[in-house]
Protein backbone atom coordinates (compact mmCIF):
# COMPACT_ATOMS: atom_id res chain seq x y z
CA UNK A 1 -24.38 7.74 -10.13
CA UNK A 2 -21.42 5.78 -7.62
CA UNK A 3 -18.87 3.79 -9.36
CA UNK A 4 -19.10 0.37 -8.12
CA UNK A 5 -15.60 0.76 -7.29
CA UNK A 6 -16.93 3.48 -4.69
CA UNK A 7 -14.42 2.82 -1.45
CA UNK A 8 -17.94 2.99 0.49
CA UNK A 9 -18.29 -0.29 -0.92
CA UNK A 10 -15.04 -1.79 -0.56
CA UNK A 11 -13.98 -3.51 2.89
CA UNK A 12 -11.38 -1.59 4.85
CA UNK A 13 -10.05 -5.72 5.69
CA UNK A 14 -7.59 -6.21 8.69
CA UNK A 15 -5.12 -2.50 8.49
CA UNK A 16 -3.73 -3.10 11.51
CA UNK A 17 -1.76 -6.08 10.94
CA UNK A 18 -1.28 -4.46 7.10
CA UNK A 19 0.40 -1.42 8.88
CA UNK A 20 2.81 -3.74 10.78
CA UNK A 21 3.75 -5.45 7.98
CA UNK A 22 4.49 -2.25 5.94
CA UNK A 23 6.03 -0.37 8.96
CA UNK A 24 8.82 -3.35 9.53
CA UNK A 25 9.60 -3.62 6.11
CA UNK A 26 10.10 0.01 5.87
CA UNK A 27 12.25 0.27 9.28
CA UNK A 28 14.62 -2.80 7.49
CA UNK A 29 14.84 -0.14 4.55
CA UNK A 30 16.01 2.56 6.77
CA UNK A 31 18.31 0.08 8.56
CA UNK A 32 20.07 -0.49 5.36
CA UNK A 33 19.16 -4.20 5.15
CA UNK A 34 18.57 -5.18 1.49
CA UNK A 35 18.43 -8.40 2.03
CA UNK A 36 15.84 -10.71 3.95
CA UNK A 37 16.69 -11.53 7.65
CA UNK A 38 16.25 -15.40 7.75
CA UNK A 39 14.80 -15.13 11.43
CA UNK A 40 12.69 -12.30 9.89
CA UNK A 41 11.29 -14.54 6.82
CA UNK A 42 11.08 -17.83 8.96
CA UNK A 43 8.37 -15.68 11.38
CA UNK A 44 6.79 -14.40 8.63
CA UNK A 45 6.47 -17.93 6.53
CA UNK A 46 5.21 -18.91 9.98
CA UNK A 47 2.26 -16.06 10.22
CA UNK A 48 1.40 -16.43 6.68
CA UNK A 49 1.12 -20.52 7.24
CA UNK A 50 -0.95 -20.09 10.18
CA UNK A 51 -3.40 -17.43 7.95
CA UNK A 52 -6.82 -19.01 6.42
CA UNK A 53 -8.42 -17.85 3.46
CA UNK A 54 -10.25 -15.22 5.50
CA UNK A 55 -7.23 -13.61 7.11
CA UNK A 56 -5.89 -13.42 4.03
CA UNK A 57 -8.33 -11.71 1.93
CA UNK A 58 -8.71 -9.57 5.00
CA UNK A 59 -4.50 -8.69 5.18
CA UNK A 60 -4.78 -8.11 1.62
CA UNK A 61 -7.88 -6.04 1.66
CA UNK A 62 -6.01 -4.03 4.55
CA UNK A 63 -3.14 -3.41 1.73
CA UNK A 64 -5.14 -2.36 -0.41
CA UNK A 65 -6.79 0.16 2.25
CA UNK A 66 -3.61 1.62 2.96
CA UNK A 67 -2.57 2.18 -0.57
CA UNK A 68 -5.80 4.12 -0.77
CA UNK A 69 -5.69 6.03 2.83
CA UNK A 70 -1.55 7.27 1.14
CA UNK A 71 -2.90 8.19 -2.14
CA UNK A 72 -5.90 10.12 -0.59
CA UNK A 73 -3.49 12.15 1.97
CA UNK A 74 -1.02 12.59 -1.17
CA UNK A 75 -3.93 13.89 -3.88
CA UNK A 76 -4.88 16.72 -0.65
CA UNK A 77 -1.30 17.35 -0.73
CA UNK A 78 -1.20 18.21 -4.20
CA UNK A 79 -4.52 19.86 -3.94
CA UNK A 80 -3.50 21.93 -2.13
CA UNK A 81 -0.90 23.21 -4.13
CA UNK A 82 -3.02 23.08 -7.31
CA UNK A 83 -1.51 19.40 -8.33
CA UNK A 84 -2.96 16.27 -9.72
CA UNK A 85 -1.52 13.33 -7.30
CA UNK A 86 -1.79 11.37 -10.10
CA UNK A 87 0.44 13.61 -12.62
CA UNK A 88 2.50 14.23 -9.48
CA UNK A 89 3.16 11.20 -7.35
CA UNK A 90 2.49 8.12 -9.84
CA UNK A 91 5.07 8.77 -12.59
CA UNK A 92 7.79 8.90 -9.54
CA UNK A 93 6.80 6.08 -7.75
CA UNK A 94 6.47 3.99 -11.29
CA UNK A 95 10.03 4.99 -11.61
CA UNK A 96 10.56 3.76 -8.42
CA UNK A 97 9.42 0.19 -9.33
CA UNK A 98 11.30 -0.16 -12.42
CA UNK A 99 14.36 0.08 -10.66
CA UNK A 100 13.27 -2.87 -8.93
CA UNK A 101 12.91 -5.76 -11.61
CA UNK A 102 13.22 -8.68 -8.44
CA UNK A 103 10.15 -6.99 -6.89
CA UNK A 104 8.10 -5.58 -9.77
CA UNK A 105 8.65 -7.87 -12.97
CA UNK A 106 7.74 -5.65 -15.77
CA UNK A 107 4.30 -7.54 -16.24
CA UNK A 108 3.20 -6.34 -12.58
CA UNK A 109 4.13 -2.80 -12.85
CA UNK A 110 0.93 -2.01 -14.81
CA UNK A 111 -1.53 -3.71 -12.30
CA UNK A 112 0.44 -1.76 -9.28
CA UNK A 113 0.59 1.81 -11.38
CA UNK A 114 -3.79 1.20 -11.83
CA UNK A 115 -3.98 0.76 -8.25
CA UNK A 116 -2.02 3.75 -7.37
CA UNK A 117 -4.27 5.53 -10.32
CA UNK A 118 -7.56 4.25 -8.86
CA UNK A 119 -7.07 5.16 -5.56
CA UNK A 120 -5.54 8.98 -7.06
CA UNK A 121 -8.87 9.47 -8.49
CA UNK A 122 -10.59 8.32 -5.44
CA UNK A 123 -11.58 4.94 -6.65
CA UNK A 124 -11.39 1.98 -4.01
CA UNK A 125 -7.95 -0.20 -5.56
CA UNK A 126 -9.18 -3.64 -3.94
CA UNK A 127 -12.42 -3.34 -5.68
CA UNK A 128 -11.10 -1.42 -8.67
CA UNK A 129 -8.56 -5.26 -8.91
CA UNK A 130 -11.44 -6.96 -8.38
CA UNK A 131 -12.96 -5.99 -11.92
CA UNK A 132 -9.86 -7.80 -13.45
CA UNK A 133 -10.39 -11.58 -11.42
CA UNK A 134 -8.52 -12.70 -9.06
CA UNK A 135 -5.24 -11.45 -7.30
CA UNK A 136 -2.42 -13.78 -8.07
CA UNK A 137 0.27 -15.13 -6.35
CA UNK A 138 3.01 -13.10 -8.62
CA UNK A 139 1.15 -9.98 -7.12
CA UNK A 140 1.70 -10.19 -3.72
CA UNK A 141 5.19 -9.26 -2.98
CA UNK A 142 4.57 -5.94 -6.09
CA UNK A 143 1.31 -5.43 -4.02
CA UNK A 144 3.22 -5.15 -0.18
CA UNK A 145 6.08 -3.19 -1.70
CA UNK A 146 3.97 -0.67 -3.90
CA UNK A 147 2.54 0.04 0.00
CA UNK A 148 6.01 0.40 1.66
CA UNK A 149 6.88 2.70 -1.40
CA UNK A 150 4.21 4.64 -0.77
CA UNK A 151 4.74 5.20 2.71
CA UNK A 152 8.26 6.20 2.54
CA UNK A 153 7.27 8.43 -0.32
CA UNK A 154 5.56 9.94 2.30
CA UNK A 155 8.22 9.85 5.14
CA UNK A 156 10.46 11.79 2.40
CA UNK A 157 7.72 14.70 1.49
CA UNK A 158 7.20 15.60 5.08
CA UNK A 159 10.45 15.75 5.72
CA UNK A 160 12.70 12.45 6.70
CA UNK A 161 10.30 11.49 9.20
CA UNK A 162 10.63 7.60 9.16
CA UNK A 163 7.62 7.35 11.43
CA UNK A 164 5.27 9.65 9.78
CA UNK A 165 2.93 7.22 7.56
CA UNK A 166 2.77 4.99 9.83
CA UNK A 167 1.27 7.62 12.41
CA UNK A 168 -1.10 8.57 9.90
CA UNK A 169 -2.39 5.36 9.92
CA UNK A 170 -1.98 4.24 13.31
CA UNK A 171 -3.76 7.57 14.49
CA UNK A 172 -6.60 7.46 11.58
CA UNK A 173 -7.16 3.91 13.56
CA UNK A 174 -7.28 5.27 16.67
CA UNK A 175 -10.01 8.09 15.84
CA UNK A 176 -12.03 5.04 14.18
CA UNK A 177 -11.99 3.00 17.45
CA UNK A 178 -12.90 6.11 19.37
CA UNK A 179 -15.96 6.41 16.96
């Protein structure tokens, strides 16, 4: 019997523009910028204003996809070194958050370290949220950075390649259009 929180159920939502979003927050990591670039946040006040309801279930859905698409390369990672991703890879990047009480207030860290669990165990994490009502406002920002984290998480395992999770997603995209 599939879980209803099957990722064959779940929609994949609008990754490209999720990708972008994670990719130029993680370059502004690597650039040493801690801080937000006003021209940066005035553009991106601007996209989100111009978003409807649609677009943004569908950025957010794309998140969510990505969060999944990491934590599925990461648990065949560990695989193959007889690991559980989720013994592995989710205490670290938990630790991760909590040094980050401006972006993860203690009350989000549990919703971000279930996504991050659901997709380890190859559940879908927008439709494992789902089960728990609506996303909130106070989850957006944990949601966006618990994707960058992810990806640079990545970056670091293979490596200091700053460009590697993005490729994985960018080419995974490109192999879906060609199909």
């Amino acid at each position: 019997m599939s879980s209803p929180c099957d990722p064959a159920y779940a929609r994949a939502g609008d990754v490209s523009t999720a990708v972008m979003v994670m990719d130029s927050r993680l370059k502004a990591v690597y650039d040493g910028r801690s801080g937000v670039d006003p021209e940066q946040q005035r553009l991106a006040d601007e996209f989100a204003a111009s978003m409807g309801p649609a677009e943004a279930d569908a950025l957010l859905d794309g998140v969510c996809t990505l969060i999944y698409m990491y934590m599925e390369w990461l648990r065949k990672l560990c695989e193959e070194h007889d690991k559980d991703v989720v013994e592995y890879v989710v205490p670290t990047l938990i630790s991760t958050m909590r040094m980050m009480p401006n972006t993860f207030r203690r009350e989000i860290v549990p919703t971000m370290a279930g996504l991050l669990v659901a997709a380890g165990i190859g559940l879908s994490p927008n439709l494992w949220r789902a089960q728990y009502g609506d996303w909130t406002r106070a989850e957006m920002n944990p949601l966006e950075a618990t994707a960058v984290i992810l990806a640079e998480h990545i970056n670091r395992i293979v490596g200091e390649d700053q460009e590697f999770a993005t490729r994985l997603i960018t080419n995974a995209l490109a192999v879906a259009d060609d199909n």
